[in-house]
Protein backbone atom coordinates (compact mmCIF):
# COMPACT_ATOMS: atom_id res chain seq x y z
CA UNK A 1 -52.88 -61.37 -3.98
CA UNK A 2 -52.76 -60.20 -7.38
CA UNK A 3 -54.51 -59.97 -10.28
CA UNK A 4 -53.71 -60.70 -14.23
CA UNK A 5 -55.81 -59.84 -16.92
CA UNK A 6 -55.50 -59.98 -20.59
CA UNK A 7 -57.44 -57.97 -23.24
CA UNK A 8 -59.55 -59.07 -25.73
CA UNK A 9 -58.11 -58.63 -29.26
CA UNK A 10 -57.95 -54.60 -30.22
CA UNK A 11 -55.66 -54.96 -32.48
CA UNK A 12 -51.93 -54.68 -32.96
CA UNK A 13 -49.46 -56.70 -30.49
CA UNK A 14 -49.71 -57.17 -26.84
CA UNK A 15 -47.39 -55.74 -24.26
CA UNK A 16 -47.40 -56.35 -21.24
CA UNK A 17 -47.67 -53.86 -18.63
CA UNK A 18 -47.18 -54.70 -14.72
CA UNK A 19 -49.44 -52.16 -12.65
CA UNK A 20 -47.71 -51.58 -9.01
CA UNK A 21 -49.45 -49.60 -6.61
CA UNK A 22 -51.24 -50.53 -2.83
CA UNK A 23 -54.47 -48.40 -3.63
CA UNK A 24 -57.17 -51.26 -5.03
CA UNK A 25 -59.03 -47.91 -6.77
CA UNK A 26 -55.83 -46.60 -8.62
CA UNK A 27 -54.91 -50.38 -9.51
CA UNK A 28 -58.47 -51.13 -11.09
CA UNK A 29 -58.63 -47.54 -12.76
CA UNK A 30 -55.40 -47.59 -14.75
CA UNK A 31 -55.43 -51.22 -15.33
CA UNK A 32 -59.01 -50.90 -16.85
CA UNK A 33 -57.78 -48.00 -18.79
CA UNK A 34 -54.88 -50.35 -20.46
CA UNK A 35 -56.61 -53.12 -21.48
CA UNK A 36 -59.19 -50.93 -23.34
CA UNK A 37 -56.02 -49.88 -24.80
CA UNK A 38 -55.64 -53.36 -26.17
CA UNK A 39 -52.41 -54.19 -23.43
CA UNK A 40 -51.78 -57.48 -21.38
CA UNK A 41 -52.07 -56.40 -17.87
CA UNK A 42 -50.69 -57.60 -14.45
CA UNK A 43 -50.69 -55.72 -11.15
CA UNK A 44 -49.53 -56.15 -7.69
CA UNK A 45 -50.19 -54.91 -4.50
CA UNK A 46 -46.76 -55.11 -2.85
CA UNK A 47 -43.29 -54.78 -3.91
CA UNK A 48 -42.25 -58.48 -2.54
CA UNK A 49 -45.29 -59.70 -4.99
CA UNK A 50 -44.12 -57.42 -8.01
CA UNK A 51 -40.62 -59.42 -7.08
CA UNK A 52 -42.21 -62.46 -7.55
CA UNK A 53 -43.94 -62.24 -10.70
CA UNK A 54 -41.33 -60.71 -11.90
CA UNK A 55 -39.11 -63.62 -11.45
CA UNK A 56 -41.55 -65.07 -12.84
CA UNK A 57 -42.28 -63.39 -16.20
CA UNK A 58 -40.48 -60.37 -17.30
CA UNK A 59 -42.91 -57.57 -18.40
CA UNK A 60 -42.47 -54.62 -20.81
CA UNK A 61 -43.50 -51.76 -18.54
CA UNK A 62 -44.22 -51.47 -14.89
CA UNK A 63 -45.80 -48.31 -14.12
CA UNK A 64 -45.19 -48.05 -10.01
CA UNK A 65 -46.49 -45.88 -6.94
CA UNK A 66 -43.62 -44.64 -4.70
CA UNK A 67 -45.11 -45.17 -1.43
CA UNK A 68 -46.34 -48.89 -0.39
CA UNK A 69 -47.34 -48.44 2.68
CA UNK A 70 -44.29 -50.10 4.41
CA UNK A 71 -42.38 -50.17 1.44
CA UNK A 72 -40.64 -47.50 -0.72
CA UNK A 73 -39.80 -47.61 -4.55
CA UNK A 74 -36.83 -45.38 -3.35
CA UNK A 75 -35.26 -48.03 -1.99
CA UNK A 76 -37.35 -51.24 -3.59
CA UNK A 77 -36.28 -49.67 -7.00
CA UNK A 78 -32.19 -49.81 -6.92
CA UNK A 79 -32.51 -53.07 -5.10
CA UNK A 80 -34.72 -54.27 -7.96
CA UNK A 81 -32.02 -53.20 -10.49
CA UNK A 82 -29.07 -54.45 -8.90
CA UNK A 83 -31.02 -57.53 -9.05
CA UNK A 84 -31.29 -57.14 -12.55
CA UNK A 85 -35.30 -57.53 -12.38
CA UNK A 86 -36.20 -54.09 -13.03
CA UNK A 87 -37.85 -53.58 -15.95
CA UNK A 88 -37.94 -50.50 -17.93
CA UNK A 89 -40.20 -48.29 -15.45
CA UNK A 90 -42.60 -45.70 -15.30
CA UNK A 91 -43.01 -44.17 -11.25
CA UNK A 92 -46.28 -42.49 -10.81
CA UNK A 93 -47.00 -40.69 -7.39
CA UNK A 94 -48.32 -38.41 -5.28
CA UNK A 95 -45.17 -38.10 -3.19
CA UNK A 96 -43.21 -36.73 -5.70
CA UNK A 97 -40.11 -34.23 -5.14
CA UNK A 98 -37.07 -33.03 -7.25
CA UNK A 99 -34.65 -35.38 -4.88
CA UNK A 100 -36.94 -38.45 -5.42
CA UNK A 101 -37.36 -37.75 -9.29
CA UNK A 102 -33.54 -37.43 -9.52
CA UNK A 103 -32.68 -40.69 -7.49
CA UNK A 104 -35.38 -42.88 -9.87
CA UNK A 105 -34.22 -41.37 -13.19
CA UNK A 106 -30.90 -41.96 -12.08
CA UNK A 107 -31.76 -45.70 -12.32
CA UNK A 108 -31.51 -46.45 -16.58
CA UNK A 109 -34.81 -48.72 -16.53
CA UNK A 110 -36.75 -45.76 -15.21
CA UNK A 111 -38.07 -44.12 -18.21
CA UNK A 112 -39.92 -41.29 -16.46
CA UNK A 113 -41.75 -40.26 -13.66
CA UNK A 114 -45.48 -38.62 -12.73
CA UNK A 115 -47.54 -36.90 -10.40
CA UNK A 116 -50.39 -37.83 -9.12
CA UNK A 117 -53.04 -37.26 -10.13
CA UNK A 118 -52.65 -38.20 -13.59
CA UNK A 119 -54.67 -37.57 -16.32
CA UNK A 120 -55.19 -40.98 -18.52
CA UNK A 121 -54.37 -38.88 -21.99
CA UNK A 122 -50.97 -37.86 -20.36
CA UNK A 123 -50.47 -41.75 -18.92
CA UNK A 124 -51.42 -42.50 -22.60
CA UNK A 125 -49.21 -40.54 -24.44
CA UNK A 126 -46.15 -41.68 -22.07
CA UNK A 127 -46.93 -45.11 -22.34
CA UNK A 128 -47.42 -44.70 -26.34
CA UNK A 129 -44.36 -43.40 -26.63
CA UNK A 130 -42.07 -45.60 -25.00
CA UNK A 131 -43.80 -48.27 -26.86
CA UNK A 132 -42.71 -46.55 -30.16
CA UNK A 133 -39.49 -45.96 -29.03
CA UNK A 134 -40.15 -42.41 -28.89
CA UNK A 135 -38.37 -39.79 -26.25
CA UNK A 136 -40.94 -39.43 -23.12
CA UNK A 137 -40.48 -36.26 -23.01
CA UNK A 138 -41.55 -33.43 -20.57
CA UNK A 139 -45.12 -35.66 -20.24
CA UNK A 140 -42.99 -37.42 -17.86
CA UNK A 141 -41.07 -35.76 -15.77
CA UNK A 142 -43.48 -33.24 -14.92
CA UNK A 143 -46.24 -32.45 -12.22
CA UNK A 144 -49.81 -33.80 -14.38
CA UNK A 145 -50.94 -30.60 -13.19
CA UNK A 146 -48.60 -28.26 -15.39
CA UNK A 147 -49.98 -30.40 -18.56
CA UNK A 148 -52.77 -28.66 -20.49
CA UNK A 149 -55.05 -30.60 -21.36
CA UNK A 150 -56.23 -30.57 -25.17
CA UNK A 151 -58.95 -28.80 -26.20
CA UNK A 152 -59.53 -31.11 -29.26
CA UNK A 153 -58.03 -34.76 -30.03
CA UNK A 154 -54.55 -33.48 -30.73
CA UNK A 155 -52.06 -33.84 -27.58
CA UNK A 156 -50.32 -31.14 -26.75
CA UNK A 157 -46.77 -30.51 -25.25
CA UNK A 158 -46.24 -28.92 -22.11
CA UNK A 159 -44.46 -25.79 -24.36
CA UNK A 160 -48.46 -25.75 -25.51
CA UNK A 161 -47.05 -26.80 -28.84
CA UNK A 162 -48.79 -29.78 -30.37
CA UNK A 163 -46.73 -33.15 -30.52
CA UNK A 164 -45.68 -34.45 -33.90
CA UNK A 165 -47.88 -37.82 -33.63
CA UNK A 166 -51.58 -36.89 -31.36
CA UNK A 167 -52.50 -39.65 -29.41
CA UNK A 168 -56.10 -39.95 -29.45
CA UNK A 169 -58.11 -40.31 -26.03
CA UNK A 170 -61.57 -41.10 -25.18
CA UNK A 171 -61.62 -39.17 -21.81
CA UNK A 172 -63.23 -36.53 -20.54
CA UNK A 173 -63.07 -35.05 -16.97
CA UNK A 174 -64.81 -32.37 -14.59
CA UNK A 175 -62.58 -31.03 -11.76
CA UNK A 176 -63.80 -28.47 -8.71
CA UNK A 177 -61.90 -25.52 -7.67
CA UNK A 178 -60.12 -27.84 -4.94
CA UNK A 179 -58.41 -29.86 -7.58
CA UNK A 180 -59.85 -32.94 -6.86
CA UNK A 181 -60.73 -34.79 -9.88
CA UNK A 182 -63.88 -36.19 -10.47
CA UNK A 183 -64.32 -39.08 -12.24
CA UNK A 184 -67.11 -38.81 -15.19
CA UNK A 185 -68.79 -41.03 -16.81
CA UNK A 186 -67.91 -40.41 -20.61
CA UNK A 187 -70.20 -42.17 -23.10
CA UNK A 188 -70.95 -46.40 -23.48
CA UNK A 189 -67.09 -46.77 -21.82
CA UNK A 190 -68.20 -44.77 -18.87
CA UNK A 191 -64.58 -43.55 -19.20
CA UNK A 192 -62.88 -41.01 -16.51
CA UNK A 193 -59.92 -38.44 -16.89
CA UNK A 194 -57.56 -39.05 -14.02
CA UNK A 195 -56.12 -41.10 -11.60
């Protein structure tokens, strides 16, 4: 099964962004958090469905877990691209190592990768930025965790430096000395920080 949703008007043009991942929860939050963002939005719970509606429709960004359960975007990944279906990707996970990272940026439609848990202002600023055409940058190809997070609306880089354009975010997060995140309601959008 799989789900496709399209946002109401927000302003500026629609992209569309395929959301791959097995975990219903991650799938809803980050989906949710894109079409607030004023994207078109697909997901999919398996690789052999992403296949499919690929096929089907090309999108302009998949963002994609690693591990599916039985499948693998180590291997489902090159096969997609020798295919020629892949479309430029962004690989989010938990099970995320130096070899893995290396093997997926190896692939050109990979555009970067990130650990999980991520917070929705770095997932913003990645996605903002390959949609301007912009380098990625370290956002992407680090653990979330070595991002600071800003202390006011302007995004920082993971030097601490502030980047040249701020992307501006409507999150806010609480997090317990175990580093599990908690996810906070944040105003009317009952908005949360990570996923």
């Amino acid at each position: 099964m799989y789900s496709e949703a399209k946002s109401e008007s927000l302003g500026g043009e629609k992209r569309e962004i395929l959301v791959v991942d097995n975990d219903e929860r991650i799938v809803e939050l980050v989906s949710w958090f894109l079409l607030k963002r004023g994207y078109s939005v697909r997901s999919a719970e398996t690789f052999d469905l992403a296949r499919e509606m690929l096929l089907e429709r090309p999108v302009d960004l998949m963002l994609s877990d690693i591990d599916m359960g039985v499948e693998s975007a180590i291997e489902v990944l090159p096969r997609f691209h020798r295919e020629g279906i892949l479309p430029p990707t962004l690989v989010f996970s938990g099970y995320l190592d130096a070899k893995n990272q290396d093997l997926l940026l190896s692939l050109d439609p990979v555009v970067g990768t990130l650990a999980k848990p991520v917070a929705f202002h770095v997932l913003e600023a990645c996605v903002v930025n390959f949609f301007k055409g912009r380098s990625l940058g370290e956002h992407c190809r680090v653990s979330s965790d070595l991002i600071p997070r800003p202390q006011s609306s302007q995004s920082v880089a993971p030097s601490g430096r502030p980047l040249a354009s701020p992307i501006q975010s409507e999150v806010s997060a609480s997090s317990d000395d175990d580093e599990w995140v908690e996810i906070v309601p944040g105003g009317s959008d009952s908005t949360g920080s990570s996923v």
